[in-house]
C-alpha atoms as a PDB file:
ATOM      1  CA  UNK A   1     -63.357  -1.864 -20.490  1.00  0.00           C
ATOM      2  CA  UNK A   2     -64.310   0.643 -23.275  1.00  0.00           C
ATOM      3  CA  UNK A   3     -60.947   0.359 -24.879  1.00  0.00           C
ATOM      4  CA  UNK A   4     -61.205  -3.701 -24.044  1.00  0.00           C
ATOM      5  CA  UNK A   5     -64.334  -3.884 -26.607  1.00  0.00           C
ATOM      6  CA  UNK A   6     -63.239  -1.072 -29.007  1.00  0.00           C
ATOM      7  CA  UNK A   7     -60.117  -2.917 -29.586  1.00  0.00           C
ATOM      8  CA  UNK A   8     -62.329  -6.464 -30.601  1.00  0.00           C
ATOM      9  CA  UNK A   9     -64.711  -4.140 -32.722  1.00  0.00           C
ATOM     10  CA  UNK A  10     -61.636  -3.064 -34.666  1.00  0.00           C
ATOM     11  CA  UNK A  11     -60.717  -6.956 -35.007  1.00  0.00           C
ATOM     12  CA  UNK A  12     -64.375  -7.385 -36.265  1.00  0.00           C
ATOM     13  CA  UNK A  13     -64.750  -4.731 -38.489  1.00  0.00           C
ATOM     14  CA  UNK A  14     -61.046  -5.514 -39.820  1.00  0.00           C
ATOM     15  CA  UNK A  15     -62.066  -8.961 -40.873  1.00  0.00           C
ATOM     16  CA  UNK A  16     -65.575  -7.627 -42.370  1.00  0.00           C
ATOM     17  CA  UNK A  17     -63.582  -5.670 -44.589  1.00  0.00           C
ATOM     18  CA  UNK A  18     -61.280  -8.442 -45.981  1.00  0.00           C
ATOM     19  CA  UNK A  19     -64.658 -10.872 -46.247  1.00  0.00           C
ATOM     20  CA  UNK A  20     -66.526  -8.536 -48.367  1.00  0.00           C
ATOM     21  CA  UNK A  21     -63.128  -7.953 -50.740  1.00  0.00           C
ATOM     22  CA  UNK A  22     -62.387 -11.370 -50.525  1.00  0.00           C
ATOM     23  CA  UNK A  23     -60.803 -11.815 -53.968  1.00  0.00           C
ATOM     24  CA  UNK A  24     -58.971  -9.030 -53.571  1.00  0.00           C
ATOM     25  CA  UNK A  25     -58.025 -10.064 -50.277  1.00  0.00           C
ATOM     26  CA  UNK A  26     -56.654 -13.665 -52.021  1.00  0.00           C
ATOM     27  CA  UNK A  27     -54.858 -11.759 -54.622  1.00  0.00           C
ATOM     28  CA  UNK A  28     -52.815  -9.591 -51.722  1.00  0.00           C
ATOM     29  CA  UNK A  29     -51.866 -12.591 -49.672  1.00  0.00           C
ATOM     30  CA  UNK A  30     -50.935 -14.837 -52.843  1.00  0.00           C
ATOM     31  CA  UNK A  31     -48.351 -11.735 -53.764  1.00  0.00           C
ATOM     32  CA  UNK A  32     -46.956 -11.277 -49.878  1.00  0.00           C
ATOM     33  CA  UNK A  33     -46.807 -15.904 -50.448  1.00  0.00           C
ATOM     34  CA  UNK A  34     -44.435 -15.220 -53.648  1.00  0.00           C
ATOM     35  CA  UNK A  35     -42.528 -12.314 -51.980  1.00  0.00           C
ATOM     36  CA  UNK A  36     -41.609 -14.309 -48.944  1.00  0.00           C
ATOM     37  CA  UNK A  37     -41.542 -17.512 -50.908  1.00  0.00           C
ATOM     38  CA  UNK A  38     -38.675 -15.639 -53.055  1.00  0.00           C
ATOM     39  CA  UNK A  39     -36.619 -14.633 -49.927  1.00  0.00           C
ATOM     40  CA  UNK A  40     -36.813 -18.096 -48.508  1.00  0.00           C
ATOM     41  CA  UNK A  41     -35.419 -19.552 -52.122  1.00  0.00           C
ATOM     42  CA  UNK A  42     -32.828 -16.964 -51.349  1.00  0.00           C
ATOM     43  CA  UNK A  43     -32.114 -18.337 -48.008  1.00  0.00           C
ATOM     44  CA  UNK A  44     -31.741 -21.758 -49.069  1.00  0.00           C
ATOM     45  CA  UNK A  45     -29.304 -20.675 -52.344  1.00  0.00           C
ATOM     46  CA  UNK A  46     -27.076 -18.723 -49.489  1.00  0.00           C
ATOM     47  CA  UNK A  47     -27.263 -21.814 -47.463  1.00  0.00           C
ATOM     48  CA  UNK A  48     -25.948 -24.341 -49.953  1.00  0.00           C
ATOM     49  CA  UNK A  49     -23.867 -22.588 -51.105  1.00  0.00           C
ATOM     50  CA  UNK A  50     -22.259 -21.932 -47.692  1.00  0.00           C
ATOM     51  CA  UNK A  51     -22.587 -25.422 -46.488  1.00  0.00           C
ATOM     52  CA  UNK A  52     -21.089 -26.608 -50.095  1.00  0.00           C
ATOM     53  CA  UNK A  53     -18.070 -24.216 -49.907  1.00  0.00           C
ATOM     54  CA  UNK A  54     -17.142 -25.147 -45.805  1.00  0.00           C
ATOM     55  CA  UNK A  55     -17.637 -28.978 -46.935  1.00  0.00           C
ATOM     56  CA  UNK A  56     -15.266 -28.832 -49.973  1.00  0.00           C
ATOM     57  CA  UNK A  57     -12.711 -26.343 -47.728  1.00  0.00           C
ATOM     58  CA  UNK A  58     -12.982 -29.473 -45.418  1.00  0.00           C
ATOM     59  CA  UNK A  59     -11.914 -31.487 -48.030  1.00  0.00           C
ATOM     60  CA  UNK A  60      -9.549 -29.592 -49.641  1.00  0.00           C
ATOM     61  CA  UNK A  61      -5.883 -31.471 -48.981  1.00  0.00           C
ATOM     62  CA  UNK A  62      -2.505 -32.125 -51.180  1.00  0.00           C
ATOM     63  CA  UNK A  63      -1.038 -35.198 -51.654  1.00  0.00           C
ATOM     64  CA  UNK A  64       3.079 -35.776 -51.631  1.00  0.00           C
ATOM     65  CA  UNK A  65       3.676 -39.455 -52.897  1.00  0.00           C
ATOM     66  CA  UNK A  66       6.695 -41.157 -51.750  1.00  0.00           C
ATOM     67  CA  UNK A  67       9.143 -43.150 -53.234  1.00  0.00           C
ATOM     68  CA  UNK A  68       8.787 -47.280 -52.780  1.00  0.00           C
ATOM     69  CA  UNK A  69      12.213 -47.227 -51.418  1.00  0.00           C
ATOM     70  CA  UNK A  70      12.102 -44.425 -48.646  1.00  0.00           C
ATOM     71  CA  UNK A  71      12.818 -45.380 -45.332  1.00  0.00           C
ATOM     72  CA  UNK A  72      10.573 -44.638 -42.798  1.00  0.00           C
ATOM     73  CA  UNK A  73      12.541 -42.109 -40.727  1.00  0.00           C
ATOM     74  CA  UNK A  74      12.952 -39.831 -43.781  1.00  0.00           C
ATOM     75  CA  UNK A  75       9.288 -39.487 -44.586  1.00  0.00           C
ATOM     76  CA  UNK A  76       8.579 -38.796 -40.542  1.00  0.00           C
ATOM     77  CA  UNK A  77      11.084 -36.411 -41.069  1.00  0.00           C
ATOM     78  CA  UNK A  78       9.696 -34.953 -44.402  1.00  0.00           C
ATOM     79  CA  UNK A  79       6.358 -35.074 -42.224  1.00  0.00           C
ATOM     80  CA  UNK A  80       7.705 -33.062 -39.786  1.00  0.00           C
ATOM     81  CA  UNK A  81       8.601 -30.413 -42.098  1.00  0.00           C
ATOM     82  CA  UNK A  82       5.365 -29.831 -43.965  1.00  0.00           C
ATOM     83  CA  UNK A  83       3.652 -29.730 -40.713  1.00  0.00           C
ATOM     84  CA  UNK A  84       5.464 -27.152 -39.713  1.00  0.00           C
ATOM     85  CA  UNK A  85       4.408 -24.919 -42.368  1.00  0.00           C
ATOM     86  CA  UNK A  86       2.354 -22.045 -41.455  1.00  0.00           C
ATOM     87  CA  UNK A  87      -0.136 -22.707 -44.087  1.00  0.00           C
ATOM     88  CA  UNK A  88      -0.650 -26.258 -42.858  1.00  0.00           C
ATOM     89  CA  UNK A  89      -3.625 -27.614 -40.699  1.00  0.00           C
ATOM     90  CA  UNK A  90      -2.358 -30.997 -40.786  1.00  0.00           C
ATOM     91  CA  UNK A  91      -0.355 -33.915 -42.095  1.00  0.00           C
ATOM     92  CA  UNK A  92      -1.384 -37.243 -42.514  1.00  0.00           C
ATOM     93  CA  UNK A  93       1.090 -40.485 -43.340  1.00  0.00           C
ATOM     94  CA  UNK A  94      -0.581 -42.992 -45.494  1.00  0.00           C
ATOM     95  CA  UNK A  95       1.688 -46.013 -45.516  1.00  0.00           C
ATOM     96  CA  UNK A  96       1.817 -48.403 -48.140  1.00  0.00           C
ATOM     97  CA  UNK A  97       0.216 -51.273 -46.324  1.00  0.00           C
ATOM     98  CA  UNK A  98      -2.675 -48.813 -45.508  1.00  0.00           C
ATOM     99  CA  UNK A  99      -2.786 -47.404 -48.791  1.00  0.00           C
ATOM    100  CA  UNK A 100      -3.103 -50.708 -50.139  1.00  0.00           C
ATOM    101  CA  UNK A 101      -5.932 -51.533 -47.734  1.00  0.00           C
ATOM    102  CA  UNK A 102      -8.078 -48.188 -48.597  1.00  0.00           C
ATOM    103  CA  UNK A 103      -7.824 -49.097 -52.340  1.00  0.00           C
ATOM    104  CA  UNK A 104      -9.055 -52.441 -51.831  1.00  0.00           C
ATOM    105  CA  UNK A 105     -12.382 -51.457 -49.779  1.00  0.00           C
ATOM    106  CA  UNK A 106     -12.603 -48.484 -52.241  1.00  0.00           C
ATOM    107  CA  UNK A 107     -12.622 -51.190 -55.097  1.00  0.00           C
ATOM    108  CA  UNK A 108     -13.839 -54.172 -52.971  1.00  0.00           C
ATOM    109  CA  UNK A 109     -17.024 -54.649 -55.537  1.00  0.00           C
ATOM    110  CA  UNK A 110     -15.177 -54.477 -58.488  1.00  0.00           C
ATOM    111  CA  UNK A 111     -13.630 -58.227 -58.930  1.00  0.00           C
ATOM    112  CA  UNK A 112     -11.415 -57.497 -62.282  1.00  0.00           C
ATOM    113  CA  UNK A 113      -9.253 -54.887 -60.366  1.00  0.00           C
ATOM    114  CA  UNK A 114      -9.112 -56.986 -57.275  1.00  0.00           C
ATOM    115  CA  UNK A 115      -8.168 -59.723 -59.320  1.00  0.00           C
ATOM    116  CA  UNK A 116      -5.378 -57.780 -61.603  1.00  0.00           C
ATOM    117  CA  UNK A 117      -4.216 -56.865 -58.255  1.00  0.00           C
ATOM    118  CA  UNK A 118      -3.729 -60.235 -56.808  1.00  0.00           C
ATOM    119  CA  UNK A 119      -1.797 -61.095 -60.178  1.00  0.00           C
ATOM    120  CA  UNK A 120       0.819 -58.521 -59.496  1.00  0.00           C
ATOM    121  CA  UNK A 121       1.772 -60.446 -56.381  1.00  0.00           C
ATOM    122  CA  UNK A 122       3.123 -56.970 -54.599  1.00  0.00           C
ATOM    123  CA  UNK A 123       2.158 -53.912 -53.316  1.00  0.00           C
ATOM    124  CA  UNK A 124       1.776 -51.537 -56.429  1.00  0.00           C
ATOM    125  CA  UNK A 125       0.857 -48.485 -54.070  1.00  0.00           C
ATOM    126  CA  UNK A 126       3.182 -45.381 -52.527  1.00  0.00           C
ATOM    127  CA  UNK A 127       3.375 -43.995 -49.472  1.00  0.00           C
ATOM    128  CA  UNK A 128       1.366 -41.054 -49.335  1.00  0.00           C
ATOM    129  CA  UNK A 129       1.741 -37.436 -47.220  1.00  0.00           C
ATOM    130  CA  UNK A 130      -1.924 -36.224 -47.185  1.00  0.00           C
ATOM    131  CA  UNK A 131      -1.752 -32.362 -46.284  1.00  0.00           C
ATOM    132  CA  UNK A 132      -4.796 -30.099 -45.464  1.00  0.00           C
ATOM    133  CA  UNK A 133      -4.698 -26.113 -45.492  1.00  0.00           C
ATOM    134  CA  UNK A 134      -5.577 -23.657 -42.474  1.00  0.00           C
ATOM    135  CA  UNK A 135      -7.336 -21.922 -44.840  1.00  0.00           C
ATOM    136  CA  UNK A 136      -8.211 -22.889 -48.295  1.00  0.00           C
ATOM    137  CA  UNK A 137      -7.633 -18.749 -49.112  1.00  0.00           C
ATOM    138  CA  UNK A 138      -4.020 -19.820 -48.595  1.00  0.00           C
ATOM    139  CA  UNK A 139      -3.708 -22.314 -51.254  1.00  0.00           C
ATOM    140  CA  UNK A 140      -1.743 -21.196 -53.636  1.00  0.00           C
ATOM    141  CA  UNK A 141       0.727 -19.957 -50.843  1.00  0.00           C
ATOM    142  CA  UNK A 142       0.809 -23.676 -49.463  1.00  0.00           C
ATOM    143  CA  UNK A 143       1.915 -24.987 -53.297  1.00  0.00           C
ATOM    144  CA  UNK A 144       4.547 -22.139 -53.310  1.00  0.00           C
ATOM    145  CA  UNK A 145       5.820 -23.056 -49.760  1.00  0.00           C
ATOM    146  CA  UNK A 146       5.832 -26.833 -50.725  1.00  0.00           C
ATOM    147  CA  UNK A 147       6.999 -26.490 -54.247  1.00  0.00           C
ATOM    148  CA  UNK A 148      10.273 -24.796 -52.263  1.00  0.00           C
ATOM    149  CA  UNK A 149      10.516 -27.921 -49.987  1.00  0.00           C
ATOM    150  CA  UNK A 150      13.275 -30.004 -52.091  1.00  0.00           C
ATOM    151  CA  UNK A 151      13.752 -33.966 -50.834  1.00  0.00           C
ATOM    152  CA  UNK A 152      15.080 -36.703 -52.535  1.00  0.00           C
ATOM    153  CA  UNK A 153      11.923 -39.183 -51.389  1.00  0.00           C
ATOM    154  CA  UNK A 154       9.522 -37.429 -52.827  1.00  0.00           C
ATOM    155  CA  UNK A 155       8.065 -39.233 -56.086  1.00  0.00           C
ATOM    156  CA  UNK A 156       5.345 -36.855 -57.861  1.00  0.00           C
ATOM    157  CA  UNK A 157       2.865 -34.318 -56.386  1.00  0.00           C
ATOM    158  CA  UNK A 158      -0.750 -33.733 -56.532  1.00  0.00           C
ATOM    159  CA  UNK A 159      -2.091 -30.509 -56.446  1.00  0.00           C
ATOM    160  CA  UNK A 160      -5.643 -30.152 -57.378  1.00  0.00           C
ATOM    161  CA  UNK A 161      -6.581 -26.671 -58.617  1.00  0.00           C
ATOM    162  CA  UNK A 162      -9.631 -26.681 -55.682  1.00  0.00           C
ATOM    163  CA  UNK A 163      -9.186 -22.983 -55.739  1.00  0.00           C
ATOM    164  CA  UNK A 164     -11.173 -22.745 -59.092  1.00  0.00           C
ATOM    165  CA  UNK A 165     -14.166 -24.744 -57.756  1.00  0.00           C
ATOM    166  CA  UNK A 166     -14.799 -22.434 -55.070  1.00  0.00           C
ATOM    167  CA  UNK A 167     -14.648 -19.727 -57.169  1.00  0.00           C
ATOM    168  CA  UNK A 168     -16.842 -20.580 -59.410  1.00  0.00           C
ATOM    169  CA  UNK A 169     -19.495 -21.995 -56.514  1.00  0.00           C
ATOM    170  CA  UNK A 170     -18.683 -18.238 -55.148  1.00  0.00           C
ATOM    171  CA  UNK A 171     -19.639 -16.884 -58.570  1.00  0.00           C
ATOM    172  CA  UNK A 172     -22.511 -18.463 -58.951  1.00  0.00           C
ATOM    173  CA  UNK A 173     -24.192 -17.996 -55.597  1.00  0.00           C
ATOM    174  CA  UNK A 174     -23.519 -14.048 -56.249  1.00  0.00           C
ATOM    175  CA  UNK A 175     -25.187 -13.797 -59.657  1.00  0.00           C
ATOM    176  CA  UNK A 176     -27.902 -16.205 -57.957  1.00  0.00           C
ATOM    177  CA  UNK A 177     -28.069 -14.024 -55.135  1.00  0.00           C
ATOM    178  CA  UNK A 178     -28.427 -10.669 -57.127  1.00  0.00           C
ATOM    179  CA  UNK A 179     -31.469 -12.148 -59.047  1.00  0.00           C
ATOM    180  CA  UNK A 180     -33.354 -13.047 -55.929  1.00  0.00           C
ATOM    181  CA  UNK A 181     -32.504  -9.180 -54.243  1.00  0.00           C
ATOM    182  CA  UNK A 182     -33.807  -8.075 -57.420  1.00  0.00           C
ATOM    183  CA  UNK A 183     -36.909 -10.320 -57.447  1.00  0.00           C
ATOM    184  CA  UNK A 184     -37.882 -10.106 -53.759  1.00  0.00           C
ATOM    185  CA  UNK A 185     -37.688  -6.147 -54.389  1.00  0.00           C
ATOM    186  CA  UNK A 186     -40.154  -6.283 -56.981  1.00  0.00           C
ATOM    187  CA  UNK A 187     -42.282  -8.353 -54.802  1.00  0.00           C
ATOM    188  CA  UNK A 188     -42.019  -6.023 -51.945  1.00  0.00           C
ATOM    189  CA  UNK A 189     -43.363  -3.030 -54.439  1.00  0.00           C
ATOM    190  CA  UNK A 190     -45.803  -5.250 -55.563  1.00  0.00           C
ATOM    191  CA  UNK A 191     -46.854  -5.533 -52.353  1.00  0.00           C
ATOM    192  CA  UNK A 192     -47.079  -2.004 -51.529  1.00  0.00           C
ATOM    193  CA  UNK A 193     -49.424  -1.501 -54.517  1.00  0.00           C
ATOM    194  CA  UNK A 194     -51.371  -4.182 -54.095  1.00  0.00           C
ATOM    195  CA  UNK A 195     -51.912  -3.832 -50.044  1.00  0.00           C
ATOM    196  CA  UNK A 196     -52.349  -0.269 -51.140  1.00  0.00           C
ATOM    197  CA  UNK A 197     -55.350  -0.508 -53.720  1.00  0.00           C
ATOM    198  CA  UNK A 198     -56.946  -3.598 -50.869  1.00  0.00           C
ATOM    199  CA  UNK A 199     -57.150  -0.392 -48.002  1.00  0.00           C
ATOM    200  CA  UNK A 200     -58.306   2.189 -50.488  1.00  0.00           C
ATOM    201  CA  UNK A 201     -61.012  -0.504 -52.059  1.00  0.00           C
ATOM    202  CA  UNK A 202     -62.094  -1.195 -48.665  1.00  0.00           C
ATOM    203  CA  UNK A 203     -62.156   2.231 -47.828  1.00  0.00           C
ATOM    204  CA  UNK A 204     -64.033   3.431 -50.687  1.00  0.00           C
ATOM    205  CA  UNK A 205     -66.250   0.574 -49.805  1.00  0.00           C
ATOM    206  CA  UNK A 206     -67.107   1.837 -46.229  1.00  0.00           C
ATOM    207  CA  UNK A 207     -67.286   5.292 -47.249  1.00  0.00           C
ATOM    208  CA  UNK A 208     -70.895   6.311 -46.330  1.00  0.00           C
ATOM    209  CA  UNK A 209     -69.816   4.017 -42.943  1.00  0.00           C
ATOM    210  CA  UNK A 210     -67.158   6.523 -42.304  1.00  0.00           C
ATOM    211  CA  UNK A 211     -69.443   9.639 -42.340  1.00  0.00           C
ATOM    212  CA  UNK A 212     -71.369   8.415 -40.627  1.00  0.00           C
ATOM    213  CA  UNK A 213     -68.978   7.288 -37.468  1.00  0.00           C
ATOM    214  CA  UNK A 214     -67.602  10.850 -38.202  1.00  0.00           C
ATOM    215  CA  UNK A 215     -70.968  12.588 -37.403  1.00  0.00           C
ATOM    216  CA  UNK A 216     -71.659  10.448 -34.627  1.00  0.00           C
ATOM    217  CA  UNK A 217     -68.280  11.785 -32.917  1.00  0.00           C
ATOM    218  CA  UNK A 218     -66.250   8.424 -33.673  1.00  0.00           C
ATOM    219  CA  UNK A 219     -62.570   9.149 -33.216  1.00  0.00           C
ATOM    220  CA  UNK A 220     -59.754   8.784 -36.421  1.00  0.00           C
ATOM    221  CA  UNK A 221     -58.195   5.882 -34.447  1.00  0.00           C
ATOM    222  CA  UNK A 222     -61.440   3.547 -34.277  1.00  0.00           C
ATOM    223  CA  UNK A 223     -61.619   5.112 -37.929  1.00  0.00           C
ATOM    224  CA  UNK A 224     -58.629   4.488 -39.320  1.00  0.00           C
ATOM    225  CA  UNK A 225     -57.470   1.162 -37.175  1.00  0.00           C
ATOM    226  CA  UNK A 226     -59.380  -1.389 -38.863  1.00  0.00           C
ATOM    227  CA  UNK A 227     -57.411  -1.068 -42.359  1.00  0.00           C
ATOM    228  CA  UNK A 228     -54.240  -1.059 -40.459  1.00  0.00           C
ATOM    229  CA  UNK A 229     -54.661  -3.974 -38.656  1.00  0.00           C
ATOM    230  CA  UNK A 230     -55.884  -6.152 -42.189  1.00  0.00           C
ATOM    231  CA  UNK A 231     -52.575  -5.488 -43.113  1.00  0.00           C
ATOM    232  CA  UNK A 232     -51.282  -7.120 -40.255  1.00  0.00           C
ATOM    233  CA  UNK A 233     -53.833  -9.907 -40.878  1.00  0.00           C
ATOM    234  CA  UNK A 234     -52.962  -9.861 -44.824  1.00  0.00           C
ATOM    235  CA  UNK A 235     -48.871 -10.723 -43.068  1.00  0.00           C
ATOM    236  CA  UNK A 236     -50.011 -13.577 -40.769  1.00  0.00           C
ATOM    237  CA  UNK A 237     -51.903 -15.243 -43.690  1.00  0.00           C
ATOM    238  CA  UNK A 238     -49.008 -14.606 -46.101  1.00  0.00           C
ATOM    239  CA  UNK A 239     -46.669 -16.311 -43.652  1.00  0.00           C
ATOM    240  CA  UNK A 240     -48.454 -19.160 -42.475  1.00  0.00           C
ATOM    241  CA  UNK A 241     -49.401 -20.303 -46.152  1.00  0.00           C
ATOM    242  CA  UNK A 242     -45.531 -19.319 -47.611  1.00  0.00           C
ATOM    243  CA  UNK A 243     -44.345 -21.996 -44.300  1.00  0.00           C
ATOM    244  CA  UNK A 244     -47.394 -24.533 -45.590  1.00  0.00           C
ATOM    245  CA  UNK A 245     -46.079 -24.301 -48.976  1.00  0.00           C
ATOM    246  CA  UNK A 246     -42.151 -24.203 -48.683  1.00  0.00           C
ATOM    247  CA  UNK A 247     -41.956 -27.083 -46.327  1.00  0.00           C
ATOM    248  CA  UNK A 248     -43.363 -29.409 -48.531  1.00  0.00           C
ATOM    249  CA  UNK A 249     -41.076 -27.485 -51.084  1.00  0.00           C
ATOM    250  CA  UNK A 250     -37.860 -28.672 -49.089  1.00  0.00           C
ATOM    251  CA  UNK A 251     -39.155 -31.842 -49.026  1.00  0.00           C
ATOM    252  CA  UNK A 252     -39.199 -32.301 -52.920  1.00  0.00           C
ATOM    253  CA  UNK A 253     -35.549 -30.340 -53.193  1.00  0.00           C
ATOM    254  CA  UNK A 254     -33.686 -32.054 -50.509  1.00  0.00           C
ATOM    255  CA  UNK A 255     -33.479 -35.570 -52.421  1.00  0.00           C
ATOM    256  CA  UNK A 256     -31.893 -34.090 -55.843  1.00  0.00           C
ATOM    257  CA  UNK A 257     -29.506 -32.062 -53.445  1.00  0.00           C
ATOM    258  CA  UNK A 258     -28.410 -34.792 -51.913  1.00  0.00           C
ATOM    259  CA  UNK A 259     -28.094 -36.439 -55.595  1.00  0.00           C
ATOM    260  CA  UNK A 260     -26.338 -33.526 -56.655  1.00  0.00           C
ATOM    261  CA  UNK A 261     -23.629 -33.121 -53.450  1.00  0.00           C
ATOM    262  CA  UNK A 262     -23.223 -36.880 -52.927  1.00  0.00           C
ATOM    263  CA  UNK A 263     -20.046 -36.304 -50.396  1.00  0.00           C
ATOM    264  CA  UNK A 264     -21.604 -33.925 -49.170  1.00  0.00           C
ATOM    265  CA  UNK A 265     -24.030 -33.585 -45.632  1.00  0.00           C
ATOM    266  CA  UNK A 266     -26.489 -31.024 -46.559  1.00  0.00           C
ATOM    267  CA  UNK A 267     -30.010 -30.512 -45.336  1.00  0.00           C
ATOM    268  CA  UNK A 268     -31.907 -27.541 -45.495  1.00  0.00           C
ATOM    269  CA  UNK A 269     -34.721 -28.947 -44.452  1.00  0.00           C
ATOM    270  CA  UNK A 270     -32.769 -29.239 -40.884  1.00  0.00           C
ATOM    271  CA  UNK A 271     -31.295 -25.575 -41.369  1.00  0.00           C
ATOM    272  CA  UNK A 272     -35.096 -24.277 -41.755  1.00  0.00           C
ATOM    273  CA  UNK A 273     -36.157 -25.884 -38.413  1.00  0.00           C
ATOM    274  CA  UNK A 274     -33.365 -25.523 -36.215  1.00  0.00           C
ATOM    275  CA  UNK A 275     -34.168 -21.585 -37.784  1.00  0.00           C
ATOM    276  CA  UNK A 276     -37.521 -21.296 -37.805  1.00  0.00           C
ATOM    277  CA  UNK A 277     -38.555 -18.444 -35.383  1.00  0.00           C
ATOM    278  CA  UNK A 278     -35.265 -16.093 -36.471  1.00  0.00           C
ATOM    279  CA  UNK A 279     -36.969 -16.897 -40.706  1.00  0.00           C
ATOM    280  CA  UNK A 280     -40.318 -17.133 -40.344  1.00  0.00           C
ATOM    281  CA  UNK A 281     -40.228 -13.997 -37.754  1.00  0.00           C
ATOM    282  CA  UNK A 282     -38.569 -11.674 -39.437  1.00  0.00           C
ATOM    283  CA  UNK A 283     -40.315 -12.314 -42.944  1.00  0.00           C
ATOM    284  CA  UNK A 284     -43.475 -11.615 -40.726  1.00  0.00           C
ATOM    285  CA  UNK A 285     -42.094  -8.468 -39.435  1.00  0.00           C
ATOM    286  CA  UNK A 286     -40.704  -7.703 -42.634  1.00  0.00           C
ATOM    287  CA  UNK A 287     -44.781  -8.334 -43.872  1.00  0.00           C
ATOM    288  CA  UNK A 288     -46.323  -6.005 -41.362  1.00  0.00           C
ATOM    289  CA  UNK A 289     -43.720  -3.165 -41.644  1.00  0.00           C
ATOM    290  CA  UNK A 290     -44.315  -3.855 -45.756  1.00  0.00           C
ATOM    291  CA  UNK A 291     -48.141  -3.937 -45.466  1.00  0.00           C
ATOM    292  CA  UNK A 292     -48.159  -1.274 -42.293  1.00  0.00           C
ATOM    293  CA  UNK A 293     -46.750   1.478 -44.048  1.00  0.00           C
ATOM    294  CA  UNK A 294     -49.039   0.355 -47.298  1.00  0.00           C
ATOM    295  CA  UNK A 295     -51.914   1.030 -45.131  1.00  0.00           C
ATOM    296  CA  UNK A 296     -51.027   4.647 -43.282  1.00  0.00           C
ATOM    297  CA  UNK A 297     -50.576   6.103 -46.584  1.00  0.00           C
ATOM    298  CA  UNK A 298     -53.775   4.617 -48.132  1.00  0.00           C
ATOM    299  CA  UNK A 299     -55.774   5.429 -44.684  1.00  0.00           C
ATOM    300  CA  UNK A 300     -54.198   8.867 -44.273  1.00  0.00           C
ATOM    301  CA  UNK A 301     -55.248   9.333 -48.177  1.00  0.00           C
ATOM    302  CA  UNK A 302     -58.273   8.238 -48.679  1.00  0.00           C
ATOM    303  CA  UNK A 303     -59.994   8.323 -45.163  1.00  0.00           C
ATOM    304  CA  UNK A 304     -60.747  12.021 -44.664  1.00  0.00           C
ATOM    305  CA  UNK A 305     -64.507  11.839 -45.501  1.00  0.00           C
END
């Protein structure tokens, strides 16, 4: 029972202390807000960047265009043969009556090329061979392996230089992702100072306190336990305003990302929640290890009265 109410005197005085510094108790929290806030833009610029690069892998396919004339046993045959390429996912035959019909829903609100259309009086379109990579790593090996594929049916070629694109998302989100390590890391030494000179304030603050606990035979524990656990307090408060803040955040972002990556399905909003306890909980633990060891070496400094 002793150890029961010691325990909610520690709470009591641990709050007392962060009342009568209350500014400086603001100040600590606002600087744990912008660490974690920093980490969690981090998270999000890792996450779009991932979901960007899978969707545009996704997407990633070469076209072979047929000639007008080809009969349709050669190009199943020519199918045939890029699909059995070890680089290939899969093939897809776009005839000429379905090409036809994709580029008139793809252009169905634009009358004058309907209408030019219409005055032709024939199918203008190819046959198509859509193919799409196992791995868009392999690229360049898939143009090699169907550059070597010779046929008499095929008309042109298409390859898109996709390759670039994610290289340059990749290089991005790594100079991007470098910034925030080196952001959040001046953050987290912020922190340490800051959590720091809150203990030895509130400390110096209690000193005549601590003698006199001391002379009355009051161990270091119920001494020293009060600072520790404000940094533990200073963490929850720090997390529960950072999730306050960001959510509202991802709610302003998510409309100009889905501007920006209009074929794409991206919502980090989604990602956050379906995440929450794995983010928010380890940014807390992260906190209280942060703050924690802030506090032993302020305590063990400046506690010995």
């Amino acid at each position: 029972m002793l150890s029961f109410i010691s325990f909610f005197r520690v709470i009591k005085f641990s709050f007392q202390d962060i009342f009568r510094n209350v500014w400086l108790s603001l100040v600590t929290v606002m600087i744990i807000v912008l660490a974690l806030f920093t980490v969690n833009m981090l998270l999000t610029v890792n996450m779009i960047t991932k979901a960007a690069v899978t969707s545009i892998k996704d997407k990633i396919d070469v076209n072979l265009f047929i000639k007008t004339n080809a009969e349709e046993m050669q190009i199943l045959a020519l199918k045939a043969k890029v699909g059995g390429l070890e680089q290939v996912r899969d093939v897809k035959y776009i005839s000429k009556a379905e090409a036809l019909e994709s580029f008139k829903d793809k252009h169905k609100n634009n009358p004058e090329i309907l209408d030019g259309l219409r005055e032709l009086g024939k199918n203008p379109l190819t046959p198509v061979l859509v193919i799409q990579p196992k791995d868009a790593d392999q690229y360049n090996a898939l143009i090699e392996s169907l550059n070597g594929i010779e046929s008499d049916i095929i008309e042109s070629k298409n390859f898109e230089d996709h390759k670039s694109l994610l290289t340059k998302i990749n290089s991005v989100s790594h100079k991007i992702n470098q910034v925030g390590i080196i952001l959040s890391s001046i953050f987290i030494f912020i922190t340490l100072l800051v959590v720091y000179n809150s203990i030895r304030v509130a400390i110096y603050t209690h000193r005549k306190e601590i003698g006199i606990m001391r002379l009355v035979g009051a161990s270091n524990w119920f001494i020293k336990a009060p600072y520790l656990v404000s940094g533990v307090i200073y963490a929850l408060l720090g997390c529960l305003a950072v999730i306050a803040v960001f959510y509202p955040f991802l709610g302003l972002l998510q409309p100009y990302i889905e501007a920006f990556f209009v074929d794409y399905s991206i919502n980090i909003i989604s990602y956050f929640k379906s995440n929450f306890i794995q983010i928010f909980g380890l940014q807390f633990l992260g906190a209280v290890m942060i703050n924690g060891l802030a506090s032993l070496i302020a305590v063990g400094k400046y506690s010995k009265v």
